[in-house]
N, C-alpha and C. Protein backbone atom coordinates (compact mmCIF):
# COMPACT_ATOMS: atom_id res chain seq x y z
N UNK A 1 -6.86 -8.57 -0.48
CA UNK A 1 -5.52 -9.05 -0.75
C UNK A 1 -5.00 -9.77 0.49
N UNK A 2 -4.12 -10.62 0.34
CA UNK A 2 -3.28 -11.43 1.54
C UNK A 2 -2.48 -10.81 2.14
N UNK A 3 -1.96 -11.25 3.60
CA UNK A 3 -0.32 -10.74 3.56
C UNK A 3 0.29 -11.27 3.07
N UNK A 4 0.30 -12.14 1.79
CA UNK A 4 1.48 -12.78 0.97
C UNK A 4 1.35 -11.87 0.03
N UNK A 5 0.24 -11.18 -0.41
CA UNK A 5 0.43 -10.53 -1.88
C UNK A 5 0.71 -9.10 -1.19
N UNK A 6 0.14 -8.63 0.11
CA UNK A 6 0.89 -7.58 -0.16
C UNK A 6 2.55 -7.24 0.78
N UNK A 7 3.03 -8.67 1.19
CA UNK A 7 4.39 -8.84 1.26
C UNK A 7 5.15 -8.76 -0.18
N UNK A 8 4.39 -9.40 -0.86
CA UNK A 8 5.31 -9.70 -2.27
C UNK A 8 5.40 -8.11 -2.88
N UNK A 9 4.18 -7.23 -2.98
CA UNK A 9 4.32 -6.54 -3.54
C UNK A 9 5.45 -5.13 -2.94
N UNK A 10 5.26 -5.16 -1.41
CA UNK A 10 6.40 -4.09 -0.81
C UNK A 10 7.44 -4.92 -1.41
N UNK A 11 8.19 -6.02 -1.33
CA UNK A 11 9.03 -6.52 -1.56
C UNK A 11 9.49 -5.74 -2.63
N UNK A 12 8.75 -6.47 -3.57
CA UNK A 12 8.87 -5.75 -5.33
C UNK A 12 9.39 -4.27 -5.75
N UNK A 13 8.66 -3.93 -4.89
CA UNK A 13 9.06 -2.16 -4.68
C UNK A 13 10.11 -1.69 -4.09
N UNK A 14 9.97 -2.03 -3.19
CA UNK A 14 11.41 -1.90 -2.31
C UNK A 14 12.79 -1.73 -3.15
N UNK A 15 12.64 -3.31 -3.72
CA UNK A 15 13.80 -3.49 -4.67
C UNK A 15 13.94 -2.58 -5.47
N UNK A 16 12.73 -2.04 -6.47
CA UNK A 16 12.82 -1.22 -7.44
C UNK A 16 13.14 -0.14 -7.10
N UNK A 17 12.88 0.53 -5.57
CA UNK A 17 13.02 1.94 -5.18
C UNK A 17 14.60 1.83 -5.02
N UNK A 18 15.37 0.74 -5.02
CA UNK A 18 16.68 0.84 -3.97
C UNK A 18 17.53 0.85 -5.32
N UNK A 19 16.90 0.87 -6.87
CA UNK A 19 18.10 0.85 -8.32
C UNK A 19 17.47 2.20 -8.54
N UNK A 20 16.03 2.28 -8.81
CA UNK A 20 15.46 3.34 -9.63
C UNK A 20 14.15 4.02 -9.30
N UNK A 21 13.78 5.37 -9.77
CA UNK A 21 12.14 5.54 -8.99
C UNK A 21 11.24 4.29 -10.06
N UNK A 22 10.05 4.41 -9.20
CA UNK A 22 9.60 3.63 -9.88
C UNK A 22 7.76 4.36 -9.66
N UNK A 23 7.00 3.86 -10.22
CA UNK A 23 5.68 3.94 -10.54
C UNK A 23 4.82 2.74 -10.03
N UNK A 24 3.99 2.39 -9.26
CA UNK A 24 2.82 1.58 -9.17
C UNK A 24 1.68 2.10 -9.40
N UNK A 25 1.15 1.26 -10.57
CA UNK A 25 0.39 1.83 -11.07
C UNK A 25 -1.21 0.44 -11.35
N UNK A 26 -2.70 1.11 -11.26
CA UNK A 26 -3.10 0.11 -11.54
C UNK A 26 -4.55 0.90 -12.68
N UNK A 27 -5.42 0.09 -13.47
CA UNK A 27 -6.38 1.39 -14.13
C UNK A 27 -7.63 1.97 -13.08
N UNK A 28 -7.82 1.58 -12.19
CA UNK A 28 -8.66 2.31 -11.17
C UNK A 28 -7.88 3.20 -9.89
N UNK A 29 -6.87 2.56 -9.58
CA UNK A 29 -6.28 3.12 -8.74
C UNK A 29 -6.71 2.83 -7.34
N UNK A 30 -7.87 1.87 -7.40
CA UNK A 30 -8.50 1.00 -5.90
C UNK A 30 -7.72 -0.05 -5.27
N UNK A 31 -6.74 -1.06 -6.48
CA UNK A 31 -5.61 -1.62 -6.03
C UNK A 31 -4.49 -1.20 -5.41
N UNK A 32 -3.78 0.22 -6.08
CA UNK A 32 -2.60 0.72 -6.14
C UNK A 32 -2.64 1.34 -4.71
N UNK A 33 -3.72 1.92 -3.96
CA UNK A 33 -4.12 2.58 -2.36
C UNK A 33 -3.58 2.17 -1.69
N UNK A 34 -3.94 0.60 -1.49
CA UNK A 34 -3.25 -0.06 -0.91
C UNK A 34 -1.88 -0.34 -0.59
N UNK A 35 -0.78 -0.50 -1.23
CA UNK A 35 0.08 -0.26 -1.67
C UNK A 35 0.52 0.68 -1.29
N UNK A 36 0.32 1.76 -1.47
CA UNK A 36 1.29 2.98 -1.31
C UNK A 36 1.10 3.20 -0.05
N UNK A 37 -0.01 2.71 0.51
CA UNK A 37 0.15 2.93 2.06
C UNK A 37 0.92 2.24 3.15
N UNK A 38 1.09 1.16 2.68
CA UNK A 38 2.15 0.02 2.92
C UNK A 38 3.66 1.22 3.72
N UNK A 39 3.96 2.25 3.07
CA UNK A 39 5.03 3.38 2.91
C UNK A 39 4.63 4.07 4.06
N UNK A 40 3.39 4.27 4.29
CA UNK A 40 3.34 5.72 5.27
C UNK A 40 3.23 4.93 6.97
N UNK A 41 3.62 5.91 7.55
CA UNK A 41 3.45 5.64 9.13
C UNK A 41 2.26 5.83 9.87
N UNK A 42 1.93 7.45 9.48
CA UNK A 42 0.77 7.26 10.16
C UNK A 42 -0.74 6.94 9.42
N UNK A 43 -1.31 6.21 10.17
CA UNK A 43 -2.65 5.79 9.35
C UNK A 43 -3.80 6.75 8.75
N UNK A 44 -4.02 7.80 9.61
CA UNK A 44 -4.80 9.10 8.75
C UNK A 44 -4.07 9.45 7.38
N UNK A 45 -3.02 9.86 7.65
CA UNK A 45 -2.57 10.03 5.64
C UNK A 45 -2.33 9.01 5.07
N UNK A 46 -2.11 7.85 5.64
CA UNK A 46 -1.98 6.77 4.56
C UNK A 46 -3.31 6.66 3.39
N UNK A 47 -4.44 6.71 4.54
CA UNK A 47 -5.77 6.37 4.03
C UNK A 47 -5.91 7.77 3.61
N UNK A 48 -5.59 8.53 3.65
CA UNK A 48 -5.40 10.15 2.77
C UNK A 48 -5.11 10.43 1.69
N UNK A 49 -4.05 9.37 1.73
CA UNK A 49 -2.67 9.57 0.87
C UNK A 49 -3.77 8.15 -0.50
N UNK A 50 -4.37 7.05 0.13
CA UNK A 50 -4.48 6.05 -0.48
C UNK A 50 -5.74 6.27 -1.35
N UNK A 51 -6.61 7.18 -1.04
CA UNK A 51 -7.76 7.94 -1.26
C UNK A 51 -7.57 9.01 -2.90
N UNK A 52 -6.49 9.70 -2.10
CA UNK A 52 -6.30 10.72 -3.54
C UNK A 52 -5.78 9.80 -4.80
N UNK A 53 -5.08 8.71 -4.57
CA UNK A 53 -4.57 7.92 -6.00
C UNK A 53 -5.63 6.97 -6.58
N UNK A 54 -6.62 7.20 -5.58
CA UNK A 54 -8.04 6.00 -6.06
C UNK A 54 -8.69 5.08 -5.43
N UNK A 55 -8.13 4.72 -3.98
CA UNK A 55 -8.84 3.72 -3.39
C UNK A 55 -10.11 4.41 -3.45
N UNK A 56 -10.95 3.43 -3.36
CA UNK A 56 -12.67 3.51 -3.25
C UNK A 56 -12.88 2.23 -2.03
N UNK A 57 -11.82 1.24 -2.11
CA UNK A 57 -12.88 -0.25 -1.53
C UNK A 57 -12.33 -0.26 0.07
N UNK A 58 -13.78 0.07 0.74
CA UNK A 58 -13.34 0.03 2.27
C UNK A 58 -12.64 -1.13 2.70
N UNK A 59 -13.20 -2.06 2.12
CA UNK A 59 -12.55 -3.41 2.14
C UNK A 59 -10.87 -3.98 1.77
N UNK A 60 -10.65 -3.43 1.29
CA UNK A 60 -9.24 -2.59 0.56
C UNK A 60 -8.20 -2.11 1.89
N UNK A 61 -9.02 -1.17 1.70
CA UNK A 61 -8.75 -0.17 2.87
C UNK A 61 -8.03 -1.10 4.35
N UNK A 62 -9.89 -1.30 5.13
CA UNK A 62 -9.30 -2.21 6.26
C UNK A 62 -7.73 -3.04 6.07
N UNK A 63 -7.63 -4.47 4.50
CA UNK A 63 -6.86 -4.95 4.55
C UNK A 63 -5.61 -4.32 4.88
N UNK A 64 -5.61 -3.40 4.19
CA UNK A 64 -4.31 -2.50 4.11
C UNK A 64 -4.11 -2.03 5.67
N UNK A 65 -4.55 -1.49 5.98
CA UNK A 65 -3.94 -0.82 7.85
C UNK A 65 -4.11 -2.14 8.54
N UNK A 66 -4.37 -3.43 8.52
CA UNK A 66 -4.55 -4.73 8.91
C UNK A 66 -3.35 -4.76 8.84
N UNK A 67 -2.51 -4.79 8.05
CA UNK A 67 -1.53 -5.56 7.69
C UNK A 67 0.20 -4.57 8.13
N UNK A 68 -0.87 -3.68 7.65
CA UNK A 68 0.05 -2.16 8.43
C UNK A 68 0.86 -2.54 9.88
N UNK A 69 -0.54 -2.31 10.82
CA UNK A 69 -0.73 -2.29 12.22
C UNK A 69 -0.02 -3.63 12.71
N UNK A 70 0.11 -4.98 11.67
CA UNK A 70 0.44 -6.36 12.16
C UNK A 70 2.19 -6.61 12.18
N UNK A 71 2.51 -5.31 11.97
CA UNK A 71 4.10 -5.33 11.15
C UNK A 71 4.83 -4.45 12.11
N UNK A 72 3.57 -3.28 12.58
CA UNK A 72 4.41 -1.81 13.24
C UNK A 72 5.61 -2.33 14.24
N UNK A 73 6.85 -1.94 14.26
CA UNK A 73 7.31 -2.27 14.98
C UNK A 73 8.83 -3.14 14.58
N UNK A 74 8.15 -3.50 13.49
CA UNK A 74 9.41 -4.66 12.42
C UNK A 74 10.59 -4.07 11.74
């Protein structure tokens, strides 16, 4: 994934968390990892946290704390 898609998608959420709960949801749950880690601070439970809902793709993975780590601080 990009940092445009997964800017767009915190975006998306964000919004939705700030009216109503909301659900991200995907049918493997290798997309959705990503994502929810976007939320956590530290990187061991993110990839903990991104693991138990379904990530499988290391590749995935890396992007995600890539994009993490490029932000910390913002």
């Amino acid at each position: 994934m990009s940092d445009a898609t997964f800017s767009r998608l915190l975006d998306a959420v964000r919004e939705l968390a700030g009216k109503r709960p909301a659900i991200v949801h995907c049918s493997s749950g290798n997309r959705v990892g990503p994502v929810s880690s976007l939320f956590m601070l530290e990187q061991a439970s993110a990839v903990a946290q991104a693991m138990r809902v379904g990530l499988r793709s290391a590749e995935l993975t890396e992007q995600a704390l890539e994009y993490v780590r490029s932000r910390q601080g913002i």
